[in-house]
N, C-alpha and C. Protein backbone atom coordinates (compact mmCIF):
# COMPACT_ATOMS: atom_id res chain seq x y z
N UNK A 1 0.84 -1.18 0.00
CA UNK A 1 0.00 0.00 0.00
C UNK A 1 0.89 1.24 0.00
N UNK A 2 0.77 2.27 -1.02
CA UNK A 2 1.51 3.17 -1.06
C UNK A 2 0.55 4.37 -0.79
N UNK A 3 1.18 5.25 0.35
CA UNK A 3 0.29 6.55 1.32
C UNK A 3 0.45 7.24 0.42
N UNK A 4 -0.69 8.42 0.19
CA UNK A 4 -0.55 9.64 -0.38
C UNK A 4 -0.05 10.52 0.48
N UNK A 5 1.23 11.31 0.18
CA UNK A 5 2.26 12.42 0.69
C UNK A 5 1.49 13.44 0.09
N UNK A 6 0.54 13.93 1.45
CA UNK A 6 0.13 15.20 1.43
C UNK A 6 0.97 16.40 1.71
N UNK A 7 0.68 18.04 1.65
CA UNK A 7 1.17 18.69 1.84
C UNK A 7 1.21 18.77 3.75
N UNK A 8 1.84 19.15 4.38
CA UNK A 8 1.72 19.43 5.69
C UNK A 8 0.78 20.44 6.44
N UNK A 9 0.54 21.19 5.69
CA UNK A 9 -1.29 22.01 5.95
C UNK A 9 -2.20 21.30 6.03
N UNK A 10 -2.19 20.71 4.81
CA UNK A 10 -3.10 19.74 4.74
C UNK A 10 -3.59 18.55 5.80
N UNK A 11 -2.11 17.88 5.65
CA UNK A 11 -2.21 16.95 7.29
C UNK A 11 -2.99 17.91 8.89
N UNK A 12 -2.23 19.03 8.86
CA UNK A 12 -2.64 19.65 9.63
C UNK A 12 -3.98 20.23 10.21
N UNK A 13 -4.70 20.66 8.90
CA UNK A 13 -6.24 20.91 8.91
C UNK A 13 -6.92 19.31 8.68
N UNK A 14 -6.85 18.71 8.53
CA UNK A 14 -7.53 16.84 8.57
C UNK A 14 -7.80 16.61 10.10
N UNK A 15 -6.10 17.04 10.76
CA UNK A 15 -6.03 16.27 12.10
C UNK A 15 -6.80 17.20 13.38
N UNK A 16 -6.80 18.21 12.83
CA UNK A 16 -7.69 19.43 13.89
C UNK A 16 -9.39 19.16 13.48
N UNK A 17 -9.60 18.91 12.20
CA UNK A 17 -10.99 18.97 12.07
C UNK A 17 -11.44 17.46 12.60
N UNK A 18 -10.75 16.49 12.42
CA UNK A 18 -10.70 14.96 13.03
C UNK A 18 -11.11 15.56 14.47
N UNK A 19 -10.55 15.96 15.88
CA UNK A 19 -10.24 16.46 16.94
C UNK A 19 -11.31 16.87 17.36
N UNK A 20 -11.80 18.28 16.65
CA UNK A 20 -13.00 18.88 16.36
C UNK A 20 -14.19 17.41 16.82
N UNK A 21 -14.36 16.94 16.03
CA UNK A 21 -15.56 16.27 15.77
C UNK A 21 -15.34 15.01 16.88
N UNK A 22 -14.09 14.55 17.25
CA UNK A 22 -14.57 13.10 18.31
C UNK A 22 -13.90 14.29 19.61
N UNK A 23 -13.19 14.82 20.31
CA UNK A 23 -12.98 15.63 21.53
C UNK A 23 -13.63 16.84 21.78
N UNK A 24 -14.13 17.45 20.50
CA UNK A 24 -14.85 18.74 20.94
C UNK A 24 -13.61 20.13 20.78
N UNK A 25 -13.80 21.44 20.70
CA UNK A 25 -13.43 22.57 20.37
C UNK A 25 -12.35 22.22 21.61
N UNK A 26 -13.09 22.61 22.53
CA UNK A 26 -12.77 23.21 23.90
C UNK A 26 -11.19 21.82 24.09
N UNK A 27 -11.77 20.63 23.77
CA UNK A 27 -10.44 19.55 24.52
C UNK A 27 -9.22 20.03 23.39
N UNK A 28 -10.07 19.89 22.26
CA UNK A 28 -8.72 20.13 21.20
C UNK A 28 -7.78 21.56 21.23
N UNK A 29 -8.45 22.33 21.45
CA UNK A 29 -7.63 23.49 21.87
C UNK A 29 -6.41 23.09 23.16
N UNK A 30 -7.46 22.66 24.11
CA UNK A 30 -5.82 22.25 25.01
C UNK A 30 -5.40 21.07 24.83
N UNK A 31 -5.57 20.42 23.57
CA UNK A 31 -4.10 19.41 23.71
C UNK A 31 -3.50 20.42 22.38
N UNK A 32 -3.18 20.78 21.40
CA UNK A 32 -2.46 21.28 20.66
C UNK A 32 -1.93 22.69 21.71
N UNK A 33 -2.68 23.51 22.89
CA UNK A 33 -2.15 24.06 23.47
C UNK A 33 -0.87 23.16 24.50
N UNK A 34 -0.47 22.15 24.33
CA UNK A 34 0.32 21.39 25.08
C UNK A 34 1.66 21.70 24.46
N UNK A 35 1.34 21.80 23.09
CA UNK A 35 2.86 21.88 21.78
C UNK A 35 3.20 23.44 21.97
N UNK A 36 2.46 24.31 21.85
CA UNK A 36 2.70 25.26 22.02
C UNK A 36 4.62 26.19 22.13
N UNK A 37 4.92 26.78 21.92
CA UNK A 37 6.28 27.16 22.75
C UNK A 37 5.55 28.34 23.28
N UNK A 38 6.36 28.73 24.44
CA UNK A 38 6.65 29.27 25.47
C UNK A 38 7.13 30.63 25.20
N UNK A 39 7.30 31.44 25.57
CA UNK A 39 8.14 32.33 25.53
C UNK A 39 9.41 33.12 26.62
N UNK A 40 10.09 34.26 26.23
CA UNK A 40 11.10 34.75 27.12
C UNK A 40 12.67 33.46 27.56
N UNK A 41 13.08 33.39 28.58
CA UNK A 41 14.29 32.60 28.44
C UNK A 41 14.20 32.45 30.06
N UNK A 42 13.87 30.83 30.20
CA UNK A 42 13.52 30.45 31.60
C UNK A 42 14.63 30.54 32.52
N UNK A 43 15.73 30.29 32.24
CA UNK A 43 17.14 30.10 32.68
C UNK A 43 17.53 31.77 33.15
N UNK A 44 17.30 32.40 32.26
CA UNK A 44 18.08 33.53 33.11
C UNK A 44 16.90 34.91 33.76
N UNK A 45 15.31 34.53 33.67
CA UNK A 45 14.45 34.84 34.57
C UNK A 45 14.76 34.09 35.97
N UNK A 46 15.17 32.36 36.09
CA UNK A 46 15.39 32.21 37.58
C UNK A 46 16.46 32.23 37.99
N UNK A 47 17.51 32.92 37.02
CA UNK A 47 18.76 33.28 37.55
C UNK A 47 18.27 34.92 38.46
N UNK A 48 17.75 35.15 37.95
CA UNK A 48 17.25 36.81 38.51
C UNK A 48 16.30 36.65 39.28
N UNK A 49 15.34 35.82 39.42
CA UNK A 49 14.86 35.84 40.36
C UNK A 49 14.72 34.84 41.32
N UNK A 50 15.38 33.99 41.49
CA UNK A 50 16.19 33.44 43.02
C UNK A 50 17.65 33.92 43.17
N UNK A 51 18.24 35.07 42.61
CA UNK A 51 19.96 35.44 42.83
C UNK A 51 20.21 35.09 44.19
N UNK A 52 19.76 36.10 44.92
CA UNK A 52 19.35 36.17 46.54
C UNK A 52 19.49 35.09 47.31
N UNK A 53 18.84 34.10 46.59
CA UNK A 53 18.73 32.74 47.62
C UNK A 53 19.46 31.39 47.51
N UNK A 54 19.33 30.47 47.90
CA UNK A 54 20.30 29.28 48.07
C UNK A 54 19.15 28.59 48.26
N UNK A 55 19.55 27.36 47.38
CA UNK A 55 18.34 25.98 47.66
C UNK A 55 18.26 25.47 49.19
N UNK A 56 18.81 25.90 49.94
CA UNK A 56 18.54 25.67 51.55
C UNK A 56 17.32 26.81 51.46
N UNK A 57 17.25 28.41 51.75
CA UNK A 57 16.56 28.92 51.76
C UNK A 57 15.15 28.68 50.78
N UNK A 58 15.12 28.45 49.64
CA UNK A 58 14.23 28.36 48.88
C UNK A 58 12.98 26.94 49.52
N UNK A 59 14.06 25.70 50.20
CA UNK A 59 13.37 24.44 50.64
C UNK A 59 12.81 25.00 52.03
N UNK A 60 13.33 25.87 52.56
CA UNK A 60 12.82 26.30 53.74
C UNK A 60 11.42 27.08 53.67
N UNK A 61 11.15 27.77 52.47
CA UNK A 61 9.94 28.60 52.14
C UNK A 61 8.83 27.32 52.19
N UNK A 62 10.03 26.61 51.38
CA UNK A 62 8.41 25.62 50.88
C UNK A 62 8.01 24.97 51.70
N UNK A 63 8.69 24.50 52.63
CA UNK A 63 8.07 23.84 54.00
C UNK A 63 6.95 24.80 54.44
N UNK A 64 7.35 25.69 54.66
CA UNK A 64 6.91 27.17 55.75
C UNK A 64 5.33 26.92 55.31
N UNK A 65 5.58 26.96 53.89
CA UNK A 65 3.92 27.46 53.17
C UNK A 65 3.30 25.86 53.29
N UNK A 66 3.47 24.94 53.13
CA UNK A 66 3.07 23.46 53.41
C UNK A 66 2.59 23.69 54.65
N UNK A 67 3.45 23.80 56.05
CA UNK A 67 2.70 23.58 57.32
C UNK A 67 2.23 24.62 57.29
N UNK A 68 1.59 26.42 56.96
CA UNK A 68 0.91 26.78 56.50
C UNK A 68 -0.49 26.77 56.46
N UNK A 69 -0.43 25.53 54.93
CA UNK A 69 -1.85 25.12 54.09
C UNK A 69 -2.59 24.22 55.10
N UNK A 70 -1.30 23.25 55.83
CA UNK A 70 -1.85 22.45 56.76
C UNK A 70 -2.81 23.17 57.58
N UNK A 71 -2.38 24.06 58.71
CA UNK A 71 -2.78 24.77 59.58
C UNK A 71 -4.40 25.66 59.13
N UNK A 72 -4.47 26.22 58.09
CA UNK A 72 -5.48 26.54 57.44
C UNK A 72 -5.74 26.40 56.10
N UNK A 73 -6.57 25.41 55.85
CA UNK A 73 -6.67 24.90 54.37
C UNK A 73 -7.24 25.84 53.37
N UNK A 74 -7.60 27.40 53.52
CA UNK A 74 -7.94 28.68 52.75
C UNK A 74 -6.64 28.77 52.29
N UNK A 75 -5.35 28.77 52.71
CA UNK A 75 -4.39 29.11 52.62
C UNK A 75 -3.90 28.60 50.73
N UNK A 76 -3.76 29.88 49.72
CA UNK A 76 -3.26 29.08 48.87
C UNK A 76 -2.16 29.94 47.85
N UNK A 77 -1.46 29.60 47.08
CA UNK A 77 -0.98 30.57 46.78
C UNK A 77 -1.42 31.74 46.03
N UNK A 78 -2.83 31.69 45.42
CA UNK A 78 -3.54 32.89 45.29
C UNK A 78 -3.84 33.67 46.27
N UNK A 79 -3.84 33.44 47.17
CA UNK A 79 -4.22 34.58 48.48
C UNK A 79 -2.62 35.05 49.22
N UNK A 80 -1.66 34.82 48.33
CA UNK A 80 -0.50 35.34 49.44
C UNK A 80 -0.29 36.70 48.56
């Protein structure tokens, strides 16, 4: 059996309208939102923003906010 070598648009609009019709708008949007890239440069945003600290300090936060959530389960990081 020899495949027909479509153009790559092509593949592309098949496999979204496929998606469309058995997952629905809403699922197919977030799995192709999964491929997505990212933007800015992750590496030297947490170079700048942990400079300050040391992975001792940083493990110490995260405890802090854990027994925290424990103590009052409102507690989340939207409300800090």
């Amino acid at each position: 059996m020899i495949a027909e070598t479509k153009p790559l648009a092509e593949i592309t609009q098949d496999a979204i309208r496929i998606l469309f019709r058995e997952i629905g708008v809403v699922n197919t949007v977030r799995f192709i939102n999964q491929y997505t890239t990212g933007y800015g440069n992750y590496t030297e945003e947490r170079r700048e923003l942990f400079a300050d600290e040391t992975l001792d300090d940083l493990i110490a936060e995260i405890k802090q906010r854990r027994e925290r959530g424990k103590s009052d389960p409102r507690q989340t990081a939207e409300t800090e």
